[in-house]
PDB file of N, CA and C in Angstrom:
ATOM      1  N   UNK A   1      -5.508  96.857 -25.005  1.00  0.00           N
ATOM      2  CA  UNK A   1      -6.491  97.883 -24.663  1.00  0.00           C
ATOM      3  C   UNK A   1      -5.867  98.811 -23.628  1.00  0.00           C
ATOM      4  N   UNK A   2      -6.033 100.190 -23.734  1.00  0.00           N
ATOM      5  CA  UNK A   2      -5.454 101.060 -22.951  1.00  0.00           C
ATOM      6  C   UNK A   2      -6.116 100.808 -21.549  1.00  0.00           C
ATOM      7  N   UNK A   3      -5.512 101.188 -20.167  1.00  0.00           N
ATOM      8  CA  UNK A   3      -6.418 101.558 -19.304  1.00  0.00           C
ATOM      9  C   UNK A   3      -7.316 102.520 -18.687  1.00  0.00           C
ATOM     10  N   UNK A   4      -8.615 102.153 -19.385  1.00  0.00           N
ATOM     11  CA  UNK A   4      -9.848 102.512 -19.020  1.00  0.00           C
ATOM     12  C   UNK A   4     -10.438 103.286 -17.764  1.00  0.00           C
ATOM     13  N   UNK A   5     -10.328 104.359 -17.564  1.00  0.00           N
ATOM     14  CA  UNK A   5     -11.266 104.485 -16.252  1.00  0.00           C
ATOM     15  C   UNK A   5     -12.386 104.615 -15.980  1.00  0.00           C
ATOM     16  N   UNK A   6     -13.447 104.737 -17.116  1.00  0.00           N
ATOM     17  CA  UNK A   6     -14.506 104.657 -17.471  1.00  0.00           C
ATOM     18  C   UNK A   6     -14.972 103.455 -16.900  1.00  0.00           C
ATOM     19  N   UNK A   7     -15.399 102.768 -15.480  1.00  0.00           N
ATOM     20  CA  UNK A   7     -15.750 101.504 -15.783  1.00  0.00           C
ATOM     21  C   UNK A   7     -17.129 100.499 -16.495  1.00  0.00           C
ATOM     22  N   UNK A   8     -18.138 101.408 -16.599  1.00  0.00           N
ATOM     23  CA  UNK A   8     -19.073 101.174 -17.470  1.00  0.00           C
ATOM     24  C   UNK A   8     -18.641 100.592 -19.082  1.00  0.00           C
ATOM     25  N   UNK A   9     -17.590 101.352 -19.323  1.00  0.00           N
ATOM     26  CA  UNK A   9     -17.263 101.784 -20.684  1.00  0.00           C
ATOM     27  C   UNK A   9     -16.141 100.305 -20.568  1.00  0.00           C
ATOM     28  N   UNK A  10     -15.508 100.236 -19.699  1.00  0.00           N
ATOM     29  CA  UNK A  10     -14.450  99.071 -19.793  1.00  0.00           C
ATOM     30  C   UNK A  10     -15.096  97.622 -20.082  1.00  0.00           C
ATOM     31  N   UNK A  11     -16.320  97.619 -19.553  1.00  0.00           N
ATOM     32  CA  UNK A  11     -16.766  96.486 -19.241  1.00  0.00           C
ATOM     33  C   UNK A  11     -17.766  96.076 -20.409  1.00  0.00           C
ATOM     34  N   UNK A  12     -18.448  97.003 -20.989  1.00  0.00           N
ATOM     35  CA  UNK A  12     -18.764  97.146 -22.131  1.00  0.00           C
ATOM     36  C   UNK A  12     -18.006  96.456 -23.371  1.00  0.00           C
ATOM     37  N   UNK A  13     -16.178  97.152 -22.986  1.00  0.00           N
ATOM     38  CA  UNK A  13     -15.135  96.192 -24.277  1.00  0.00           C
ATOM     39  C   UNK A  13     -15.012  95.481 -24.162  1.00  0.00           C
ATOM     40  N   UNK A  14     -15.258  94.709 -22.395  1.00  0.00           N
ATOM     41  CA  UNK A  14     -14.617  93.280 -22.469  1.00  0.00           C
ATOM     42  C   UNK A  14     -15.695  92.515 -22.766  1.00  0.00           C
ATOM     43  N   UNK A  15     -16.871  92.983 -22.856  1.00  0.00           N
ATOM     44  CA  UNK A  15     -18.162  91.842 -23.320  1.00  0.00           C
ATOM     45  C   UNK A  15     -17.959  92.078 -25.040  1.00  0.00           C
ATOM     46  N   UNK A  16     -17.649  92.867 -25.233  1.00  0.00           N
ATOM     47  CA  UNK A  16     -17.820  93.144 -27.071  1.00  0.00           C
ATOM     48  C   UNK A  16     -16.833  91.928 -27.261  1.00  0.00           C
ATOM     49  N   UNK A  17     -15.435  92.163 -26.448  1.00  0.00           N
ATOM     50  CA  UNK A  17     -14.364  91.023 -26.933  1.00  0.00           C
ATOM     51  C   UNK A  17     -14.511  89.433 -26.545  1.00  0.00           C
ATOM     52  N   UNK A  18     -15.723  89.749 -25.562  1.00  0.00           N
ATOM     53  CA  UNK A  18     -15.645  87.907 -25.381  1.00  0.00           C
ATOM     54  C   UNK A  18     -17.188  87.818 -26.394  1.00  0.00           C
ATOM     55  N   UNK A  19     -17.885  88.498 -26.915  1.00  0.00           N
ATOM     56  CA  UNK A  19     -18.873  88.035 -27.734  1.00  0.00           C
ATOM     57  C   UNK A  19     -18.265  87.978 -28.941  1.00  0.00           C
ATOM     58  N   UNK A  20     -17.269  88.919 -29.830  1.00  0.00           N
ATOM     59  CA  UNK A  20     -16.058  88.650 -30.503  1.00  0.00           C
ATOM     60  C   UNK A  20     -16.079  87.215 -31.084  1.00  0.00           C
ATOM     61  N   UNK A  21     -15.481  86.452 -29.681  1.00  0.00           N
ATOM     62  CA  UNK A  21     -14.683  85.220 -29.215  1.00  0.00           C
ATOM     63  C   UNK A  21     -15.715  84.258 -29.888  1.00  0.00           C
ATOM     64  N   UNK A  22     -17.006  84.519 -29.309  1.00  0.00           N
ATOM     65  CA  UNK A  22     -18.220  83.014 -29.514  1.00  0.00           C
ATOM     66  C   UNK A  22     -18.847  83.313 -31.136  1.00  0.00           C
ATOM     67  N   UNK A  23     -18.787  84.988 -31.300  1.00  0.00           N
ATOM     68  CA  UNK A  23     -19.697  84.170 -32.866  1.00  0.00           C
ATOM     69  C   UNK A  23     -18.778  84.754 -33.536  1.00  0.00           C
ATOM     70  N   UNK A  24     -17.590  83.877 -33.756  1.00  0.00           N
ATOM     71  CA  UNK A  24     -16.935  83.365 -35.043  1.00  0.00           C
ATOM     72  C   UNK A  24     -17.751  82.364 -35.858  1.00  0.00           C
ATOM     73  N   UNK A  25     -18.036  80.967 -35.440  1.00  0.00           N
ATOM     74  CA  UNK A  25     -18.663  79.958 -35.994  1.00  0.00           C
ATOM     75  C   UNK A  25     -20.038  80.670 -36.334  1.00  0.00           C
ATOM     76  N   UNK A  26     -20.730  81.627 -36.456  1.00  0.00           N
ATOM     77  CA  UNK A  26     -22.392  81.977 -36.272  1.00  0.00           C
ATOM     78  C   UNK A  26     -22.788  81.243 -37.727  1.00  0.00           C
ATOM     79  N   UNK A  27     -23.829  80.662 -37.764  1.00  0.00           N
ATOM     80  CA  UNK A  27     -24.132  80.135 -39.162  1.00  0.00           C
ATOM     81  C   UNK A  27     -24.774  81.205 -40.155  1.00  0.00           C
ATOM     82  N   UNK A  28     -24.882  80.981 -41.438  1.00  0.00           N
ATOM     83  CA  UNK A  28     -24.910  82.151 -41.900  1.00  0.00           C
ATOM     84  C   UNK A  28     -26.582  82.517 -41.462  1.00  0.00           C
ATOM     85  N   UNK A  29     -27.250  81.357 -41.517  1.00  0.00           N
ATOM     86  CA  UNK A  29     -28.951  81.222 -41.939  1.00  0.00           C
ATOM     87  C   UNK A  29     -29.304  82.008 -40.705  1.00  0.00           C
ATOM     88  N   UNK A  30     -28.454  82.598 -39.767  1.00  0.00           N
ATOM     89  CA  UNK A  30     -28.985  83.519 -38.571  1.00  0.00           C
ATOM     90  C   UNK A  30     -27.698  84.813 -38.577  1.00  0.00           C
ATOM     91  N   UNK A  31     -27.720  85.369 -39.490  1.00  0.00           N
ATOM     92  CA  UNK A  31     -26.430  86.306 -39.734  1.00  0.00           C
ATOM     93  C   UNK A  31     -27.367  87.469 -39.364  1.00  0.00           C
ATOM     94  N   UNK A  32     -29.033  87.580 -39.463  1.00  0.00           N
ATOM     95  CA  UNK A  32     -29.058  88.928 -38.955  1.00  0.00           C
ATOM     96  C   UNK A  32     -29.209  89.082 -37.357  1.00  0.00           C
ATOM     97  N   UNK A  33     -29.668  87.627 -36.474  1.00  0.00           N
ATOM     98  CA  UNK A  33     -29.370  87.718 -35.158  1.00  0.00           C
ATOM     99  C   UNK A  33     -27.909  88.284 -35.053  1.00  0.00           C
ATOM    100  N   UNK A  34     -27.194  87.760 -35.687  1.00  0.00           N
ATOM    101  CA  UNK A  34     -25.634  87.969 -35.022  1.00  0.00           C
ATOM    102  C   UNK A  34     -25.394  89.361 -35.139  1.00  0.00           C
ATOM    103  N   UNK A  35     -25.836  89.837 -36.310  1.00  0.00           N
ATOM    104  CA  UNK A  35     -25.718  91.093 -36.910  1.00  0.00           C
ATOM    105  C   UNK A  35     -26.453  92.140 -35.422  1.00  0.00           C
ATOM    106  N   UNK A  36     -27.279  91.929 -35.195  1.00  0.00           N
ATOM    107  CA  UNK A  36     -28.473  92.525 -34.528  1.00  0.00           C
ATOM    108  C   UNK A  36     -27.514  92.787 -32.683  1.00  0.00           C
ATOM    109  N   UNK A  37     -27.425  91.508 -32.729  1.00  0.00           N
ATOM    110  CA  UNK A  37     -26.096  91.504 -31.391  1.00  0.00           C
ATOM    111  C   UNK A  37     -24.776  92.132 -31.415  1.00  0.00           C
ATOM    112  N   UNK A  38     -23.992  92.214 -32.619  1.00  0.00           N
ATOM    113  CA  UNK A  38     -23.049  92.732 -32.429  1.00  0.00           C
ATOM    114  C   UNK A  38     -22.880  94.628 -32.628  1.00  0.00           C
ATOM    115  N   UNK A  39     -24.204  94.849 -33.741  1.00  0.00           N
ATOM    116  CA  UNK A  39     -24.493  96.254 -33.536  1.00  0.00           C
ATOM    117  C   UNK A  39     -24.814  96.715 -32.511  1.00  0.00           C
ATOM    118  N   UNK A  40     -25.749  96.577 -31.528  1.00  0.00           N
ATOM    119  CA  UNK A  40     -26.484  97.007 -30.364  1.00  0.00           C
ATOM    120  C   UNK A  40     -25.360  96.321 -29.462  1.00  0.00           C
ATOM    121  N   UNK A  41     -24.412  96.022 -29.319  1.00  0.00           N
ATOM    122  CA  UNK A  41     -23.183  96.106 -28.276  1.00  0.00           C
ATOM    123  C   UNK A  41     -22.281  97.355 -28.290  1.00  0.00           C
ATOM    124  N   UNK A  42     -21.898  97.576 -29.497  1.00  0.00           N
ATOM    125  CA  UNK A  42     -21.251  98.594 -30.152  1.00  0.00           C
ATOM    126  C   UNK A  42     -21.920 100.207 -29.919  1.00  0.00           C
ATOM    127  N   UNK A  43     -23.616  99.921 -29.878  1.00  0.00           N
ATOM    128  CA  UNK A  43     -24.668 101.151 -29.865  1.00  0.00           C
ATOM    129  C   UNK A  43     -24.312 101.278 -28.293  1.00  0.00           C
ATOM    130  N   UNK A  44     -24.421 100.222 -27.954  1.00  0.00           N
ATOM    131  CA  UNK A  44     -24.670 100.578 -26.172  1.00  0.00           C
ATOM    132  C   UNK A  44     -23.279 100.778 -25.823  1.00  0.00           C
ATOM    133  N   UNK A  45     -22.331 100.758 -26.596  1.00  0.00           N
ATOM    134  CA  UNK A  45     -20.985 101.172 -26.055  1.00  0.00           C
ATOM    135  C   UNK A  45     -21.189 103.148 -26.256  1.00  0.00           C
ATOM    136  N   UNK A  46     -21.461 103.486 -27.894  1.00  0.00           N
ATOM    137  CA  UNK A  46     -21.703 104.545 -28.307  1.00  0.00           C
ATOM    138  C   UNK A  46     -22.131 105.483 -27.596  1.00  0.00           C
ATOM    139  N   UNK A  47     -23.384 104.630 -26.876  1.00  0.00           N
ATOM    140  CA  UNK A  47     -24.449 105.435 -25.705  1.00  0.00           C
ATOM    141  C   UNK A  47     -23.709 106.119 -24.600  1.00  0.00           C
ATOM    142  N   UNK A  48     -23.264 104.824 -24.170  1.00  0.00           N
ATOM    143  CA  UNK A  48     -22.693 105.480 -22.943  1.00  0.00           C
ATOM    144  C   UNK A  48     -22.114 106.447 -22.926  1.00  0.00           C
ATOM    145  N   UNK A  49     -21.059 106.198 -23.889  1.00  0.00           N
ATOM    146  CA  UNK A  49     -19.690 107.504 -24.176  1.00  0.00           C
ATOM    147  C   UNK A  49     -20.522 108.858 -24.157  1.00  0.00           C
ATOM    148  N   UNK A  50     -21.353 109.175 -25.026  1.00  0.00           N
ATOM    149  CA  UNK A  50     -22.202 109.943 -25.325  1.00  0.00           C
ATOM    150  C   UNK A  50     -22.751 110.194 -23.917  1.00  0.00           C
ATOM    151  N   UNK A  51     -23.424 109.427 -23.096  1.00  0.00           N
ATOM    152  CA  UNK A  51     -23.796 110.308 -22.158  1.00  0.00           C
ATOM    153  C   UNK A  51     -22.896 110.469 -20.615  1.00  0.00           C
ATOM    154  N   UNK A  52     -21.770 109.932 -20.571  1.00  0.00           N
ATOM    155  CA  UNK A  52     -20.741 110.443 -19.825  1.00  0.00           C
ATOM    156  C   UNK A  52     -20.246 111.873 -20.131  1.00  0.00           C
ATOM    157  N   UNK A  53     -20.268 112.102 -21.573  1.00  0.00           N
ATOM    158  CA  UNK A  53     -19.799 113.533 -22.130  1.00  0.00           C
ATOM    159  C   UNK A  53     -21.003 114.822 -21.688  1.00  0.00           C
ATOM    160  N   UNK A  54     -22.541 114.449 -21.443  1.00  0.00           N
ATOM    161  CA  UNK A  54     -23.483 115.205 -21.655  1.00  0.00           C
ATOM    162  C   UNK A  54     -23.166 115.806 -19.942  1.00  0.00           C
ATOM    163  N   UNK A  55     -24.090 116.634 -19.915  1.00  0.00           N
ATOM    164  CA  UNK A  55     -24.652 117.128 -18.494  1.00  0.00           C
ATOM    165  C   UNK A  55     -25.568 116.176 -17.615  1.00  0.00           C
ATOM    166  N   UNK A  56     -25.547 116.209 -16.465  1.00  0.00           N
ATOM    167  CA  UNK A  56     -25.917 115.828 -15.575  1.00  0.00           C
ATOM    168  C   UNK A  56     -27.629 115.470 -16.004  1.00  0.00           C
ATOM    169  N   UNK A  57     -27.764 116.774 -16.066  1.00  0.00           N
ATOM    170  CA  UNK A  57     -29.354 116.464 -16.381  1.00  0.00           C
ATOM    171  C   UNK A  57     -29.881 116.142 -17.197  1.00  0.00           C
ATOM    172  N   UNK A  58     -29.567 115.920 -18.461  1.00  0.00           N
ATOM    173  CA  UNK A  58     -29.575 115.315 -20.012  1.00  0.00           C
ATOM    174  C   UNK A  58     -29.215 114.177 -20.149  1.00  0.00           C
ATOM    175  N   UNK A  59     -27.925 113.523 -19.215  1.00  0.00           N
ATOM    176  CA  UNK A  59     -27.411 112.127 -20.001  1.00  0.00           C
ATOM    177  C   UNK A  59     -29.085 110.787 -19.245  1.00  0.00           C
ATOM    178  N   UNK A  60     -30.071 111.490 -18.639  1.00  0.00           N
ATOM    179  CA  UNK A  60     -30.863 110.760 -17.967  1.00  0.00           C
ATOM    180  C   UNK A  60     -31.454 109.790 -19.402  1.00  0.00           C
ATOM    181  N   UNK A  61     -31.940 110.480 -20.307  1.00  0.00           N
ATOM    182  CA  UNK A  61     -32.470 109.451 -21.241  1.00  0.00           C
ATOM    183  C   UNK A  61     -31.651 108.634 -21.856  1.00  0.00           C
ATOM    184  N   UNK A  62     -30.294 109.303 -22.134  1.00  0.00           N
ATOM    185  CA  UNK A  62     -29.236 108.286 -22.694  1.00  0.00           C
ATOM    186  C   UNK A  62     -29.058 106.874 -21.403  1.00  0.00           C
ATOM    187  N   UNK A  63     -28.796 106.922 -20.810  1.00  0.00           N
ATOM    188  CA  UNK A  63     -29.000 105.830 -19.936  1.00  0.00           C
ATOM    189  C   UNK A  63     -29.849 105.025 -19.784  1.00  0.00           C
ATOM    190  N   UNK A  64     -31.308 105.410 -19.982  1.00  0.00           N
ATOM    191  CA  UNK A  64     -32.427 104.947 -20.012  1.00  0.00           C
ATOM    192  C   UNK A  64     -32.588 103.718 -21.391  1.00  0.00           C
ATOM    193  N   UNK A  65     -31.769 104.770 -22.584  1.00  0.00           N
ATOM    194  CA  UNK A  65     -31.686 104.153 -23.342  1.00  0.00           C
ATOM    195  C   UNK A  65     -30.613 102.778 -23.387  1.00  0.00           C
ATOM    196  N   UNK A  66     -29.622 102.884 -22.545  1.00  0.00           N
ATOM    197  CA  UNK A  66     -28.842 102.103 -22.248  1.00  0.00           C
ATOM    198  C   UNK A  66     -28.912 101.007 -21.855  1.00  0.00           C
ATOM    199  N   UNK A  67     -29.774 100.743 -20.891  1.00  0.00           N
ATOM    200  CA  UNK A  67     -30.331 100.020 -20.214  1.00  0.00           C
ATOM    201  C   UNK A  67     -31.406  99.271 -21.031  1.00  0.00           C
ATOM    202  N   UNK A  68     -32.352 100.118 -21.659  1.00  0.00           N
ATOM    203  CA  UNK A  68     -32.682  98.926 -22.931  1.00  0.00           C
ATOM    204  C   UNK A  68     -32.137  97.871 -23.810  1.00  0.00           C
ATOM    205  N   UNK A  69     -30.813  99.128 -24.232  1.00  0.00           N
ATOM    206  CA  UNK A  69     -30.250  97.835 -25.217  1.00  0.00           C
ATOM    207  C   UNK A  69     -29.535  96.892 -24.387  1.00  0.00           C
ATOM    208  N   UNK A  70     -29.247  96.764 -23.253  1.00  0.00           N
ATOM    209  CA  UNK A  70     -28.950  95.504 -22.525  1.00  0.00           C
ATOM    210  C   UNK A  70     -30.059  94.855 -22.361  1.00  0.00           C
ATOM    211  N   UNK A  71     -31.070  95.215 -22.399  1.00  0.00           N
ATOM    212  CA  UNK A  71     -32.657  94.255 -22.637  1.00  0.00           C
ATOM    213  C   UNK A  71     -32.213  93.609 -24.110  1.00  0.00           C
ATOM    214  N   UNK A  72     -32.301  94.169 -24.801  1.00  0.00           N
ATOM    215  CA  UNK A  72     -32.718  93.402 -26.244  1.00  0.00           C
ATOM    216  C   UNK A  72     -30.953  92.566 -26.362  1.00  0.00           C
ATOM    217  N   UNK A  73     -30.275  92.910 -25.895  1.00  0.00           N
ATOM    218  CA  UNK A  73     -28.495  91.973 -25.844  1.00  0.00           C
ATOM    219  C   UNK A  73     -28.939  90.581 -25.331  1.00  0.00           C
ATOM    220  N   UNK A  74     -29.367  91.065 -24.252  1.00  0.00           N
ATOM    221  CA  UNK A  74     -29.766  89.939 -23.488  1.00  0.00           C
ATOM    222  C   UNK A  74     -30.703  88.739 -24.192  1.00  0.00           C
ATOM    223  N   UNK A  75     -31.756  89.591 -24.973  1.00  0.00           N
ATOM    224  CA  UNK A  75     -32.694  88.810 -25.571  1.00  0.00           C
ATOM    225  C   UNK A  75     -31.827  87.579 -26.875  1.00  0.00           C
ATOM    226  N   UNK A  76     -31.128  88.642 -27.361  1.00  0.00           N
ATOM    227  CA  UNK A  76     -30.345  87.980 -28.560  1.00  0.00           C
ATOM    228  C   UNK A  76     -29.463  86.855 -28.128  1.00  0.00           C
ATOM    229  N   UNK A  77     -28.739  87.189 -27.067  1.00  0.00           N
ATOM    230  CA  UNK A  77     -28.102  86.008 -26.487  1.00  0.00           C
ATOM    231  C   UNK A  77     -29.039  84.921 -26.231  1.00  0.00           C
ATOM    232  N   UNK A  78     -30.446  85.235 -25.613  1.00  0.00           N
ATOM    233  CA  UNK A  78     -31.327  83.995 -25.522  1.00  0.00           C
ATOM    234  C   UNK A  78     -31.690  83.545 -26.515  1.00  0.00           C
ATOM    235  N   UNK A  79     -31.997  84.162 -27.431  1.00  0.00           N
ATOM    236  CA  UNK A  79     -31.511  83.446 -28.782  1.00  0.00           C
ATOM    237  C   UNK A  79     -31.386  82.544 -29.513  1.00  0.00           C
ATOM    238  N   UNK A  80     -29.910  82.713 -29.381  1.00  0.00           N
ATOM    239  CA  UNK A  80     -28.347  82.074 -29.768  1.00  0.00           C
ATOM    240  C   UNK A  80     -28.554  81.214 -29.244  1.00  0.00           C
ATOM    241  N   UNK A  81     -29.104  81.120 -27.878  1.00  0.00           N
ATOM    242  CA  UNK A  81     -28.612  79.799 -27.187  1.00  0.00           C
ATOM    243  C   UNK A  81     -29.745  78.564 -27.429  1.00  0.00           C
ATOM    244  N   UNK A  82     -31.059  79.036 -27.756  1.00  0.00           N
ATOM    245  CA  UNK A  82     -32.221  78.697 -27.971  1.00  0.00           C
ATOM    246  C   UNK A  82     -31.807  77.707 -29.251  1.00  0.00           C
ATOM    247  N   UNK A  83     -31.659  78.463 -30.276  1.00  0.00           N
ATOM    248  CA  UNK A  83     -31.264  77.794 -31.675  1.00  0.00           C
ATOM    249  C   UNK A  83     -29.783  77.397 -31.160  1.00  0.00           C
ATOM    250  N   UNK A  84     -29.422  77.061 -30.364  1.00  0.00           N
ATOM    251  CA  UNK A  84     -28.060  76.257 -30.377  1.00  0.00           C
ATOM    252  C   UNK A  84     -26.739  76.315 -31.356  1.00  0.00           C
ATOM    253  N   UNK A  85     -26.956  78.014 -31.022  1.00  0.00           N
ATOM    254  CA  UNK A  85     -25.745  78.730 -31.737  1.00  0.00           C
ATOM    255  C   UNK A  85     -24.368  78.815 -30.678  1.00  0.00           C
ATOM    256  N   UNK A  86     -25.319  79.362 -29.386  1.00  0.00           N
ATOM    257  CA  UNK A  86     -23.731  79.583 -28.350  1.00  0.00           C
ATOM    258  C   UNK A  86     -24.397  78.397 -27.390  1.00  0.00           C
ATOM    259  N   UNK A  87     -23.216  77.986 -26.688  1.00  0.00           N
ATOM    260  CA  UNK A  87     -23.736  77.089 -25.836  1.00  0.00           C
ATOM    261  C   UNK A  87     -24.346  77.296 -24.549  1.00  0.00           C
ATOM    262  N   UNK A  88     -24.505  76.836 -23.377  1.00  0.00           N
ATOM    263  CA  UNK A  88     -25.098  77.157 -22.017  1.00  0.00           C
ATOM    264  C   UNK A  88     -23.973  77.764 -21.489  1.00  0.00           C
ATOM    265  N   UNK A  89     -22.753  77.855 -21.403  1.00  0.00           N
ATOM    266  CA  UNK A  89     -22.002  77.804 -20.911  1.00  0.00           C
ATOM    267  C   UNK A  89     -21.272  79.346 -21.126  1.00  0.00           C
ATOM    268  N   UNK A  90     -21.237  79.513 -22.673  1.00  0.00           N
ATOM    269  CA  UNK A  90     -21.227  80.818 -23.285  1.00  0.00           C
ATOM    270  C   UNK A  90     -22.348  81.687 -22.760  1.00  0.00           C
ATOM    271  N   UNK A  91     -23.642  81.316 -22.748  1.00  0.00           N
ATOM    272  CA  UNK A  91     -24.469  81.654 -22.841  1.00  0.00           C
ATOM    273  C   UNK A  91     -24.585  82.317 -21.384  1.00  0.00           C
ATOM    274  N   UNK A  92     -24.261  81.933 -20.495  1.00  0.00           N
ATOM    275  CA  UNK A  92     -24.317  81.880 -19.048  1.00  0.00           C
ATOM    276  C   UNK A  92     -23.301  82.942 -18.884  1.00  0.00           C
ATOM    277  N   UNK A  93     -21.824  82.988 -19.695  1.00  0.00           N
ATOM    278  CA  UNK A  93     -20.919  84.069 -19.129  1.00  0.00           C
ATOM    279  C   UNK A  93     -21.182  85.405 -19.679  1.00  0.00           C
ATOM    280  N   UNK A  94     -22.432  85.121 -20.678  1.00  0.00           N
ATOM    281  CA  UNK A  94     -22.562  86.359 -21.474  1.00  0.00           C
ATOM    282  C   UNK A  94     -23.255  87.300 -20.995  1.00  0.00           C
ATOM    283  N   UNK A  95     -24.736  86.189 -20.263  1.00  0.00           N
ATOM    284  CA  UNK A  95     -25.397  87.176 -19.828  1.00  0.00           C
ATOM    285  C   UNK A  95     -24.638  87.520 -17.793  1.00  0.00           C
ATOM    286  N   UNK A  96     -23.980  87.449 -17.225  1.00  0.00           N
ATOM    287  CA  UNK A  96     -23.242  87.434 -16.032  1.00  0.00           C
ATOM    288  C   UNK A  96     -22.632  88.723 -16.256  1.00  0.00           C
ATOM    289  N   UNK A  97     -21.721  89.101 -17.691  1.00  0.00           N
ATOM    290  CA  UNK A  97     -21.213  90.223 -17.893  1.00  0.00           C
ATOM    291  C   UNK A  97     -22.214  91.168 -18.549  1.00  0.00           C
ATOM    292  N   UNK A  98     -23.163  90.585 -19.103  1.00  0.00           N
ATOM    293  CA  UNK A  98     -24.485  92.030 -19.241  1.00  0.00           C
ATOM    294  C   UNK A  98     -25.078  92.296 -17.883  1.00  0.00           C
ATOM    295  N   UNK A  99     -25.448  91.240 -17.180  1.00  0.00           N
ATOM    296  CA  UNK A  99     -26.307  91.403 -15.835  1.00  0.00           C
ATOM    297  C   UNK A  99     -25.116  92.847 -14.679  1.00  0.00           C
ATOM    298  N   UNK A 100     -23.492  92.575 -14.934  1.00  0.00           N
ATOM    299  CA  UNK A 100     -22.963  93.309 -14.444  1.00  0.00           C
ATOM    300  C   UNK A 100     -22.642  94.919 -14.766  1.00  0.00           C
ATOM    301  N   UNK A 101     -22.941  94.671 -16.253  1.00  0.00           N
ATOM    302  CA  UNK A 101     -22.868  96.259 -16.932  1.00  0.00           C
ATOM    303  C   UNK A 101     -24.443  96.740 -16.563  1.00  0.00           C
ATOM    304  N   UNK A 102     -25.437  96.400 -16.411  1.00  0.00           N
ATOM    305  CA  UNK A 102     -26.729  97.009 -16.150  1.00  0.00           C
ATOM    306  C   UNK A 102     -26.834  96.950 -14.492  1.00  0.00           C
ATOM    307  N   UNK A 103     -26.271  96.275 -13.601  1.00  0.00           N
ATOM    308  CA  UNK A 103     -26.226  96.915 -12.534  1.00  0.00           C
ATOM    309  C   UNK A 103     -24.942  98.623 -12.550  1.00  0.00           C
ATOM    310  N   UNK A 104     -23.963  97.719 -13.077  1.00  0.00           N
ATOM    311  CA  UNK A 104     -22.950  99.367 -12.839  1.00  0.00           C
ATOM    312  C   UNK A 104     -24.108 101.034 -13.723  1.00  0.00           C
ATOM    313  N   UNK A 105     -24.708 100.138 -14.613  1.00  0.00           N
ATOM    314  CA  UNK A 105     -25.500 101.613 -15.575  1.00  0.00           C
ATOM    315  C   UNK A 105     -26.842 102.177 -14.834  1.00  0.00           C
ATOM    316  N   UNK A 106     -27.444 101.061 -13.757  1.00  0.00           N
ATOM    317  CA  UNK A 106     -28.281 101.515 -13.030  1.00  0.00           C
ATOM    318  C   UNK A 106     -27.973 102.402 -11.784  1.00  0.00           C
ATOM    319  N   UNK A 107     -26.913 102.115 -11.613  1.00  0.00           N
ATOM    320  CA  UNK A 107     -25.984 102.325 -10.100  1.00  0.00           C
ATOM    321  C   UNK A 107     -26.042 104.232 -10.869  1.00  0.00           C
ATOM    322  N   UNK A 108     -25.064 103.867 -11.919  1.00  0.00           N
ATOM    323  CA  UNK A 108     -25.084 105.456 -12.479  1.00  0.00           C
ATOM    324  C   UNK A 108     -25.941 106.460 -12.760  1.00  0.00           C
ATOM    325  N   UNK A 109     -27.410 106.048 -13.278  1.00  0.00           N
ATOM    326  CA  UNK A 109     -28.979 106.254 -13.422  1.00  0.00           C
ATOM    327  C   UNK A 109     -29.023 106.908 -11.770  1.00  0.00           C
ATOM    328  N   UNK A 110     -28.912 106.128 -10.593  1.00  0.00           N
ATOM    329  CA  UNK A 110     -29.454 106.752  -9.815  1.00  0.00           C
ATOM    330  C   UNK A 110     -29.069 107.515  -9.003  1.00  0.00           C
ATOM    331  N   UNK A 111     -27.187 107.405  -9.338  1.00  0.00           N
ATOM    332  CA  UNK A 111     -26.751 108.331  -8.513  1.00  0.00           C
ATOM    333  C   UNK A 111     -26.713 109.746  -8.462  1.00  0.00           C
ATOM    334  N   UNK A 112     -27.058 110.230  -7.381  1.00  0.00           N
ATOM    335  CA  UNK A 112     -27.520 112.015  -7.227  1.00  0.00           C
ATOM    336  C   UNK A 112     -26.317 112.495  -7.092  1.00  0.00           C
ATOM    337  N   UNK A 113     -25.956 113.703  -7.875  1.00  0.00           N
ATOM    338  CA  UNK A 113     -25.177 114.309  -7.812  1.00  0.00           C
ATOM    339  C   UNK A 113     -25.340 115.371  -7.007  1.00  0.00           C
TER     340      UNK A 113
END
């Protein structure tokens, strides 16, 4: 991976690549959870980019929106772990690196330019 200065955006790849990592094994009989998680990682990567590029005063809903889909990531990971797809352990580093991308996306939300 190149280096990133985006750090929202960096941290974003390294959760895509360690969620990557855990649902290899996903069973099929929950392929649209997995499905559902690995799109809306990818969306909330999309987002961001998208509103780093916008104006100041416009990228406000893209963020807003951002910050949702780390709601529903989060949810999916609870999940996974619920039906005893990823373990506690997975489960625990997954949401640690979402809990850290929605502080850095809130941090960005409120900072005044």
């Amino acid at each position: 991976m190149n280096e990133e200065k985006f750090i929202v955006a960096k941290h974003i790849k390294e959760f895509i690549m360690m969620l990557d990592d855990y649902l290899i094994n996903y069973p099929r009989k929950y392929y649209e959870l997995r499905n559902r998680l690995v799109n809306d990682s990818y969306e909330l990567l999309e987002i961001i980019y998208t509103a780093n590029y916008m104006e100041v005063e416009e990228r406000k809903s893209l963020q807003v929106k951002g910050i949702m889909k780390i709601s529903l990531i989060d949810f999916y990971i609870e999940q996974s772990f619920k039906k005893r797809i990823i373990s506690e352990k997975q489960s625990i580093r997954l949401s640690k690196k979402l809990l850290n991308i929605n502080k850095l996306l809130r941090s960005w939300y409120e900072y005044k330019y």
